[in-house]
Protein backbone atom coordinates (compact mmCIF):
# COMPACT_ATOMS: atom_id res chain seq x y z
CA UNK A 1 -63.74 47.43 -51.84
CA UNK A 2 -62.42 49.44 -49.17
CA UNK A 3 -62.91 52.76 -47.28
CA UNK A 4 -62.22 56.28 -49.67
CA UNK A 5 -58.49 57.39 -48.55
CA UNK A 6 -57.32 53.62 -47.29
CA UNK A 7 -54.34 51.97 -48.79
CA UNK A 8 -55.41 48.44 -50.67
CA UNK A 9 -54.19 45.79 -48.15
CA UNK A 10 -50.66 44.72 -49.52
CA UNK A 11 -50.51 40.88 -50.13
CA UNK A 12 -48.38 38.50 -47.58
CA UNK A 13 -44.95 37.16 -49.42
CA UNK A 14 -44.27 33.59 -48.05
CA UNK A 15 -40.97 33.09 -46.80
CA UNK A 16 -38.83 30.00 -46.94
CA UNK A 17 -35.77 29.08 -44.89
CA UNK A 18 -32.34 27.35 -46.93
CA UNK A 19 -31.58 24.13 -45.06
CA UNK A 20 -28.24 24.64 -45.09
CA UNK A 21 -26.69 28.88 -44.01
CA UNK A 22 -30.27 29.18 -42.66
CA UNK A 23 -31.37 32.97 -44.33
CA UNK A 24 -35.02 33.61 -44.74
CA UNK A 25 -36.08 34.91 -48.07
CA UNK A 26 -39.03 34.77 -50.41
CA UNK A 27 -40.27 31.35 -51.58
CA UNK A 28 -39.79 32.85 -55.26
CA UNK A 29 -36.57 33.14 -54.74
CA UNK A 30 -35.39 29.92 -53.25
CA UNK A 31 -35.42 26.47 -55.21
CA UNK A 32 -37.62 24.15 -54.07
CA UNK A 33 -36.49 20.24 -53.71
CA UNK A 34 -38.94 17.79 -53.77
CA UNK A 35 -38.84 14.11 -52.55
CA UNK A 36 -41.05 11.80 -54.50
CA UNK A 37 -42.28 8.53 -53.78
CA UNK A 38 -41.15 7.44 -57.26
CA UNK A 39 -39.05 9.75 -58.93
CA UNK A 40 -36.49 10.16 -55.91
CA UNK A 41 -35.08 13.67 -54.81
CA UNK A 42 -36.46 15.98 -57.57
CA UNK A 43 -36.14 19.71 -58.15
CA UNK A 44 -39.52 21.55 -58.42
CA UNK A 45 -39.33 24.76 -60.35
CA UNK A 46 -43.38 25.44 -60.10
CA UNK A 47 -43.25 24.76 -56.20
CA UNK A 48 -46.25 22.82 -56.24
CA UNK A 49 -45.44 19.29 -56.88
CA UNK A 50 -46.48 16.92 -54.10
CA UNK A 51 -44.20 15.54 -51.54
CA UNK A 52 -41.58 15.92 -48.91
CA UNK A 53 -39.97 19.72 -49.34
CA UNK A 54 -36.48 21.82 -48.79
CA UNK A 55 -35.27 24.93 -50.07
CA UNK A 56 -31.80 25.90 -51.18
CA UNK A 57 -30.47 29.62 -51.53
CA UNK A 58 -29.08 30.08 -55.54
CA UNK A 59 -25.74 30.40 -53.75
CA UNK A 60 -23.65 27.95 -55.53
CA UNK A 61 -21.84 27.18 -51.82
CA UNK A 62 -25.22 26.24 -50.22
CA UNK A 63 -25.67 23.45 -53.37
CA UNK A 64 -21.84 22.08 -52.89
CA UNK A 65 -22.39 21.79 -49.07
CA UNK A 66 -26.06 20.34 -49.31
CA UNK A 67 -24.62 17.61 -52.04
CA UNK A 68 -21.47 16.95 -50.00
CA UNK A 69 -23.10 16.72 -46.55
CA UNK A 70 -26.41 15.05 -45.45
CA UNK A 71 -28.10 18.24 -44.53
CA UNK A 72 -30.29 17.75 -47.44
CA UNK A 73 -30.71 14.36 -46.87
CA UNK A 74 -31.99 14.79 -43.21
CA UNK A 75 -34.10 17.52 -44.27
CA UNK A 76 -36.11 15.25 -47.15
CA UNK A 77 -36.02 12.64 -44.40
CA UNK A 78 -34.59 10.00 -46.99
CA UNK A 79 -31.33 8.88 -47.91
CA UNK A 80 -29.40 10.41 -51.45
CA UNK A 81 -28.58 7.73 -54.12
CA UNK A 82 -25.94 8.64 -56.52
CA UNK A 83 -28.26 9.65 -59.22
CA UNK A 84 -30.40 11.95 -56.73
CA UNK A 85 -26.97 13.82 -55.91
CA UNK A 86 -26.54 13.91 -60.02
CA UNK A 87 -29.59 15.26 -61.11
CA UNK A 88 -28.97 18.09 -58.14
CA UNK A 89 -25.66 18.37 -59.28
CA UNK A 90 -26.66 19.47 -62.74
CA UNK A 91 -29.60 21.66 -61.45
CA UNK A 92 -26.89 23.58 -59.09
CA UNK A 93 -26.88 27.61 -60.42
CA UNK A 94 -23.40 28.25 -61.67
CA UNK A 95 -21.67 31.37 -59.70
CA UNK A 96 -22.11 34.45 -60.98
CA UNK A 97 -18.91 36.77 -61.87
């Protein structure tokens, strides 16, 4: 425990940068990509899977430019197939109203 009349020590948030407009936010709150060995350019909901990582902001502008450009791409240090840029594609978040 602590000293009578201290504060509890408040617990670090990490932070995570989106590859592609650059903002710094909490790693909650980004989507995490994932480059597998097998399974190709993945996206990682828990976080924790094992490989190569980048984050993308839920703006739906960040996912259109990271699909349409190879900032992703040179991020995951790996090259998109079709079906990588697919399975992103469906994952993108649809913009809100």
């Amino acid at each position: 425990m602590g000293k009578p009349g201290t504060s509890p020590r408040r617990r670090r948030v990490p932070q995570r940068t989106c590859v592609v407009c650059r903002t710094t936010a909490d790693k909650r709150s980004l989507t995490r990509l994932v480059r597998t060995p097998d399974e190709g350019v993945q996206v990682d909901p828990t976080g924790k899977r094992s490989g190569r990582g980048a984050y993308l902001c839920d703006d739906p502008a960040c996912w259109d430019r990271a699909l349409a450009s190879d900032v992703l791409a040179k991020a995951l240090r790996t090259t998109l197939s079709e079906a990588d840029r697919a399975r992103l594609a469906a994952a993108r978040p649809t913009p809100e109203e």
